[in-house]
Protein backbone atom coordinates (compact mmCIF):
# COMPACT_ATOMS: atom_id res chain seq x y z
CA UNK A 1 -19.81 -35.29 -92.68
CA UNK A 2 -16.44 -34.95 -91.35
CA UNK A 3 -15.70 -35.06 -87.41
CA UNK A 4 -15.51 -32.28 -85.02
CA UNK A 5 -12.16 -31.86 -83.79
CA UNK A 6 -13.07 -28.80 -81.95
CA UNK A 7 -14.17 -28.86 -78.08
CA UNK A 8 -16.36 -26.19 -78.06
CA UNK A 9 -19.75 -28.17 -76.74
CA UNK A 10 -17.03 -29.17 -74.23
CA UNK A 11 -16.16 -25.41 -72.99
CA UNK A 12 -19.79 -24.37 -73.40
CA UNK A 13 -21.28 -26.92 -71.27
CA UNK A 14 -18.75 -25.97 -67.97
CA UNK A 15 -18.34 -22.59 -68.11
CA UNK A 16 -14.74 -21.67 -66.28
CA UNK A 17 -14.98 -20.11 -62.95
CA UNK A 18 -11.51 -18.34 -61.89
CA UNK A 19 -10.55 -18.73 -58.39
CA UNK A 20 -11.88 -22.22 -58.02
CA UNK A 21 -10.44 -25.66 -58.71
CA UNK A 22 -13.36 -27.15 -61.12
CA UNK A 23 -13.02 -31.15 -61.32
CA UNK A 24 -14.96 -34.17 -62.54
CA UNK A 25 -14.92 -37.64 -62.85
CA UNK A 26 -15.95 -39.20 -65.63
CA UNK A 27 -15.82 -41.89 -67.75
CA UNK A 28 -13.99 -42.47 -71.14
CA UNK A 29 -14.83 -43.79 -74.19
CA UNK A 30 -13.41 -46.96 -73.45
CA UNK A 31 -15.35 -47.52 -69.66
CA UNK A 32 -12.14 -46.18 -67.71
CA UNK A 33 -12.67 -43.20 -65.07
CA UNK A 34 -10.83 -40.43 -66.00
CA UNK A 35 -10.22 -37.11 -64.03
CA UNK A 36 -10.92 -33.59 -65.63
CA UNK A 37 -9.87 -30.29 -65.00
CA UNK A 38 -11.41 -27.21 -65.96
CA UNK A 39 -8.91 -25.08 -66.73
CA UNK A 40 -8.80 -21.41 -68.83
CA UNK A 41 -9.34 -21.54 -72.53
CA UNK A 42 -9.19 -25.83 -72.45
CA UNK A 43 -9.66 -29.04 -70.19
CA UNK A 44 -6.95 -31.20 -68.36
CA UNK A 45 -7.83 -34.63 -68.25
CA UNK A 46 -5.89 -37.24 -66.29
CA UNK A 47 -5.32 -40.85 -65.66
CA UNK A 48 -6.80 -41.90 -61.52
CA UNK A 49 -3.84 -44.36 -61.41
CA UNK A 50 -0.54 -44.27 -61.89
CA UNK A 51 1.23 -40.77 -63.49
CA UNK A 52 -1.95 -38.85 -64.80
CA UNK A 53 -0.36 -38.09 -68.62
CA UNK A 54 -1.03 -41.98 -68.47
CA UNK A 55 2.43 -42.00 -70.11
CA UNK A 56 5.15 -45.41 -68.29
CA UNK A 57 8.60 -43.48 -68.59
CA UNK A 58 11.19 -46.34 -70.04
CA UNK A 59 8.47 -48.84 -68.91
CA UNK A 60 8.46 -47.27 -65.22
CA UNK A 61 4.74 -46.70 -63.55
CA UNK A 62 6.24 -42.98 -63.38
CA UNK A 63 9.28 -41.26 -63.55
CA UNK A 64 9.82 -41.24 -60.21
CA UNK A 65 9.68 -45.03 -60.00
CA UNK A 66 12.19 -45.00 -63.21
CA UNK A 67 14.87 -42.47 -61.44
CA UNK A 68 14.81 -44.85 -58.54
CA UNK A 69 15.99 -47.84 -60.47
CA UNK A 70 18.84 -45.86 -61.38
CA UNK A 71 19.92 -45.44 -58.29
CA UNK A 72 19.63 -49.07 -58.12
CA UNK A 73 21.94 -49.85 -60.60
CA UNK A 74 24.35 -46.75 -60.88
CA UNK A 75 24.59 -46.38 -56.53
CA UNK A 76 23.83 -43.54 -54.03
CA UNK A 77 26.15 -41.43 -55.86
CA UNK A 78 23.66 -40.70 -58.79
CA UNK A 79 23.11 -37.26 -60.07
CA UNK A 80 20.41 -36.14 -62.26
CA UNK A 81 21.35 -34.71 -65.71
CA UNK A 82 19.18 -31.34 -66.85
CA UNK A 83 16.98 -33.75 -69.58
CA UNK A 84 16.49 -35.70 -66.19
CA UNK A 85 15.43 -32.09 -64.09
CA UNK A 86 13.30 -31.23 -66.68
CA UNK A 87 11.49 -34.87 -67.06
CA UNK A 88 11.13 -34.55 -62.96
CA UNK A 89 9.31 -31.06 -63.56
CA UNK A 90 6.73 -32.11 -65.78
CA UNK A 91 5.82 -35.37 -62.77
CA UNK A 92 5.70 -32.85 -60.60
CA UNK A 93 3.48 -30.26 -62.43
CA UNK A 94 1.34 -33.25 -63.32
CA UNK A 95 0.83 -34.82 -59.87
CA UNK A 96 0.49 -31.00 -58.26
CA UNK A 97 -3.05 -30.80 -60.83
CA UNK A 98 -4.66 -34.27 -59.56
CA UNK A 99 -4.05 -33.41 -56.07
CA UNK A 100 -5.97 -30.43 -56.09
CA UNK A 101 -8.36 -31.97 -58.04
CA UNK A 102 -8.85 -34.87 -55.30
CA UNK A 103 -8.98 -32.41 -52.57
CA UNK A 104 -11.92 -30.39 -54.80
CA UNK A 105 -13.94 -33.62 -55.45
CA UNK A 106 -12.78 -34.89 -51.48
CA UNK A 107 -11.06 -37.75 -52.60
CA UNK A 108 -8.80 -37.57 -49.69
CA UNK A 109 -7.04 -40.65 -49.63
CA UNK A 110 -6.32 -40.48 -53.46
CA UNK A 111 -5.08 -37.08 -52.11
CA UNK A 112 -2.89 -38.37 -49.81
CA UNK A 113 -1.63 -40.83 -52.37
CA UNK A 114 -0.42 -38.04 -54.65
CA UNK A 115 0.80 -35.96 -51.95
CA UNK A 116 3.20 -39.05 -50.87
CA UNK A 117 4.50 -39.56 -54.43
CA UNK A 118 5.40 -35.92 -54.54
CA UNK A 119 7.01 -35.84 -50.89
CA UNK A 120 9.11 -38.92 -51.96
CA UNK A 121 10.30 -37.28 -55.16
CA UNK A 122 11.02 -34.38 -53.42
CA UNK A 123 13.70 -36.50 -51.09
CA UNK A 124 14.71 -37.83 -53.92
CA UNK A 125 15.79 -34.66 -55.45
CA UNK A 126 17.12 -33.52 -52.20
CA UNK A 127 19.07 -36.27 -52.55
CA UNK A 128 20.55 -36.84 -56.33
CA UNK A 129 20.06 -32.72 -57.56
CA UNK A 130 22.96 -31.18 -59.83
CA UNK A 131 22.46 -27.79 -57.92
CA UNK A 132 21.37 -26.83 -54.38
CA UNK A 133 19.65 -24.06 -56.39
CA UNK A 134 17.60 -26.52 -58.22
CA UNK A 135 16.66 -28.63 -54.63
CA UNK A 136 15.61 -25.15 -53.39
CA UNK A 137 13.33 -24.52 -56.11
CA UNK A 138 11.71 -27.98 -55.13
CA UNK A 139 12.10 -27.70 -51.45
CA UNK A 140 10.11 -24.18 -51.29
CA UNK A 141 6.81 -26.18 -51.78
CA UNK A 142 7.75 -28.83 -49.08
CA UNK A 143 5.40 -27.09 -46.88
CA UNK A 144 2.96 -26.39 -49.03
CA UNK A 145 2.60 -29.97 -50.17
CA UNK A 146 2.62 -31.60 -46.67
CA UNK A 147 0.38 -29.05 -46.00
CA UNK A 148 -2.61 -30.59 -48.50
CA UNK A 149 -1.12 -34.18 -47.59
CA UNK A 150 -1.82 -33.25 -43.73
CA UNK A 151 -5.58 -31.56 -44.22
CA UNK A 152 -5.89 -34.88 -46.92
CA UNK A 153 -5.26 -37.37 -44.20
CA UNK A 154 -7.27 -35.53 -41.18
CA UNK A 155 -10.45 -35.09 -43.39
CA UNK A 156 -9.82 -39.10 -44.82
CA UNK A 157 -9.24 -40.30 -40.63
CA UNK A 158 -11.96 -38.35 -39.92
CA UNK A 159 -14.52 -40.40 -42.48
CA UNK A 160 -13.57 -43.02 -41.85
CA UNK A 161 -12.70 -43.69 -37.97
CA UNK A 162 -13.84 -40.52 -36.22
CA UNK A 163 -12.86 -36.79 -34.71
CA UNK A 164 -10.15 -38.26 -32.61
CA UNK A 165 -8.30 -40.09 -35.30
CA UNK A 166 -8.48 -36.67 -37.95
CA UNK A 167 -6.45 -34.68 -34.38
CA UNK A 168 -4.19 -37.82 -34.58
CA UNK A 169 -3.38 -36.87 -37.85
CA UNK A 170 -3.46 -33.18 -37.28
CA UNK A 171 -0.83 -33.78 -34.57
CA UNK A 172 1.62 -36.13 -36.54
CA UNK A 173 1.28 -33.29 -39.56
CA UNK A 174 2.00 -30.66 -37.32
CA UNK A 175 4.91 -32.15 -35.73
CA UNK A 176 6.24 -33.00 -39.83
CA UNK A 177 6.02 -29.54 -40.80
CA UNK A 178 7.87 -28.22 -37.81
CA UNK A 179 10.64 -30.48 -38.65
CA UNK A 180 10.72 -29.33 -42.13
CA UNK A 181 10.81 -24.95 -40.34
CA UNK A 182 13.53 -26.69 -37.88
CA UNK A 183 16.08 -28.11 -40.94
CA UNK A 184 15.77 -24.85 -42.88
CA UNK A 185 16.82 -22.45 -39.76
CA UNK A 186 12.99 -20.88 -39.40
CA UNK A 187 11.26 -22.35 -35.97
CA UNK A 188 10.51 -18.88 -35.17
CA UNK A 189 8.53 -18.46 -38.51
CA UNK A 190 6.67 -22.00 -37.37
CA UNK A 191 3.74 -20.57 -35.20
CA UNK A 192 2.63 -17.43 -37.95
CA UNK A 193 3.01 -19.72 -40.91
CA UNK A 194 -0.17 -19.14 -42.83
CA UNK A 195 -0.99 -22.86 -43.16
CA UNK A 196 0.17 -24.13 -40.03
CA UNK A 197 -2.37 -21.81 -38.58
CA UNK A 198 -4.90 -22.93 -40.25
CA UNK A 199 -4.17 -26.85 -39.80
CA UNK A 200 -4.53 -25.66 -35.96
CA UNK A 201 -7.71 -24.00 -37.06
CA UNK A 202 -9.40 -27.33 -38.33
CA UNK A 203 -7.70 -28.80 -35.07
CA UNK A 204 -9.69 -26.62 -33.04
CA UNK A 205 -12.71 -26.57 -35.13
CA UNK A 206 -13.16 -31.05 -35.21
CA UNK A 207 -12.47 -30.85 -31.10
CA UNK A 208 -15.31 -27.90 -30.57
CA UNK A 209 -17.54 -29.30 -33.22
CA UNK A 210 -17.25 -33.15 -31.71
CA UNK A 211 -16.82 -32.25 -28.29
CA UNK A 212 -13.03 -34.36 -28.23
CA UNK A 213 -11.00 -33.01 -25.25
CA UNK A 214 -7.87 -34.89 -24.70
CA UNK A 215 -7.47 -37.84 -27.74
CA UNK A 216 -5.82 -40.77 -26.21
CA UNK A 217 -1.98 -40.52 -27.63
CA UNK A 218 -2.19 -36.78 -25.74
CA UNK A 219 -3.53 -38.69 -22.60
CA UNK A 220 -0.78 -41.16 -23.57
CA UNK A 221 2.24 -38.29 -23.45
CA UNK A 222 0.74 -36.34 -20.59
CA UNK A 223 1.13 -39.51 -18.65
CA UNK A 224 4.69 -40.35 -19.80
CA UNK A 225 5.83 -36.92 -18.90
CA UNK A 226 4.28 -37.32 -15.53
CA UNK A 227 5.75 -40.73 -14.64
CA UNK A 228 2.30 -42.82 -14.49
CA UNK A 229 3.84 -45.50 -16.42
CA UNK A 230 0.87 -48.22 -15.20
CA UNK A 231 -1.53 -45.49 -16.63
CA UNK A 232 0.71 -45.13 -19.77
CA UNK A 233 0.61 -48.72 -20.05
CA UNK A 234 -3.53 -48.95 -19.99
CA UNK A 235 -3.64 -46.47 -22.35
CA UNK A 236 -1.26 -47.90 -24.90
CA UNK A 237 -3.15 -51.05 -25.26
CA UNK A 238 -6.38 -49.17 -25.79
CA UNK A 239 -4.72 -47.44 -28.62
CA UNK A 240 -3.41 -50.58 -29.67
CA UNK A 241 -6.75 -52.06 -29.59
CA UNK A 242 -8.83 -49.29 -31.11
CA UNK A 243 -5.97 -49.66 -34.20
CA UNK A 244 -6.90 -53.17 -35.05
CA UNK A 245 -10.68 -52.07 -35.19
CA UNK A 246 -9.66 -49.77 -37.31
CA UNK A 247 -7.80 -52.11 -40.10
């Protein structure tokens, strides 16, 4: 009898739900974990390490990793060719699917990980584009992106050390994305940004919900900005120390 080639048992047994990001781990035929998709009419299934086609572009881990050694040899004064754009579209497309994908299954610091390869890439563009219209078409997503890296880390901080460390997080994002709303002329935008509000809505939510008032790097500032440099002192080496607990 000859061998299926269709995928239909596939399809039949995870029915596609639209709206939602449907992911799975699993494991290959080999033993490996691999990472699924659910996607319309088919399945996306990705590599957990490295780029997720599983593909090492001229030997690099990723293409990313292969533009940078470029640099390396040719100098700062690199400048992608189109073949190059288009090679740096596809990374991105593919990295863009396993984040979401961690932050359905909460893989949050895999998450992160992706989110950090992307935001590198992204200054990396910034930096060697042919076009400024080409950056732009990268840069639109900046927020966006540290946007899932920020809720990543938060949700990852809070699992693993606590309420106070996920606001840490929350903070440090916050003060990132304004940055990025500063560079591009739009700090008035900052405050009714769709997902800046709602970072400050799972702020609010992890103080009311573990009763955290004042985390100790706002005690920290609050006592800078007041001049209580002994107190500032105290609480520096309690942050210090709750850090190494941490590692």
């Amino acid at each position: 009898m000859p061998r299926r080639k269709d995928i239909d048992d596939l399809l039949t047994n995870w029915p596609y739900e639209q709206g939602e990001v449907m992911a799975r781990l699993v494991k290959a035929a080999d033993g490996r974990e691999v990472l699924q998709m659910r996607v319309d009419m088919g399945v996306l299934q990705m590599e957990v390490q490295g780029r997720p086609d599983g593909a090492r572009p001229e030997g690099a881990e990723t293409y990313y990793d292969y533009l940078a050694s470029l640099v390396i040899h040719d100098g700062d004064g690199f400048v992608m060719s189109q073949p190059q754009c288009l090679e740096a579209d596809r990374e991105f497309v593919q990295f863009y699917h396993r984040r979401i994908c961690w932050l359905a299954l909460r893989q949050f610091r895999r998450a992160v990980r992706d989110a950090d390869h992307t935001l590198a890439m992204m200054n990396f563009v910034k930096q060697h584009s042919p076009d400024e219209d080409w950056t732009l078409s990268h840069e639109q997503y900046r927020p966006f992106v540290l946007f899932h890296r920020v809720q990543a880390a938060a949700l990852s901080a809070l699992e693993e050390h606590g309420a106070e460390a996920a606001i840490n997080e929350l903070k440090l994002g916050l003060d990132q994305l304004r940055t990025v709303f500063e560079e591009y002329g739009a700090e008035e935008k900052f405050d009714e940004d769709e997902l800046v509000r709602r970072l400050l809505e799972l702020q609010d939510s992890l103080r009311q919900h573990y009763r955290v008032g004042q985390t100790l790097n706002e005690q920290l500032a609050e006592a800078v900005a007041e001049e209580k440099y002994e107190l500032a002192a105290q609480l520096r080496d309690e942050i210090a120390r709750r850090q190494v607990r941490q590692r």
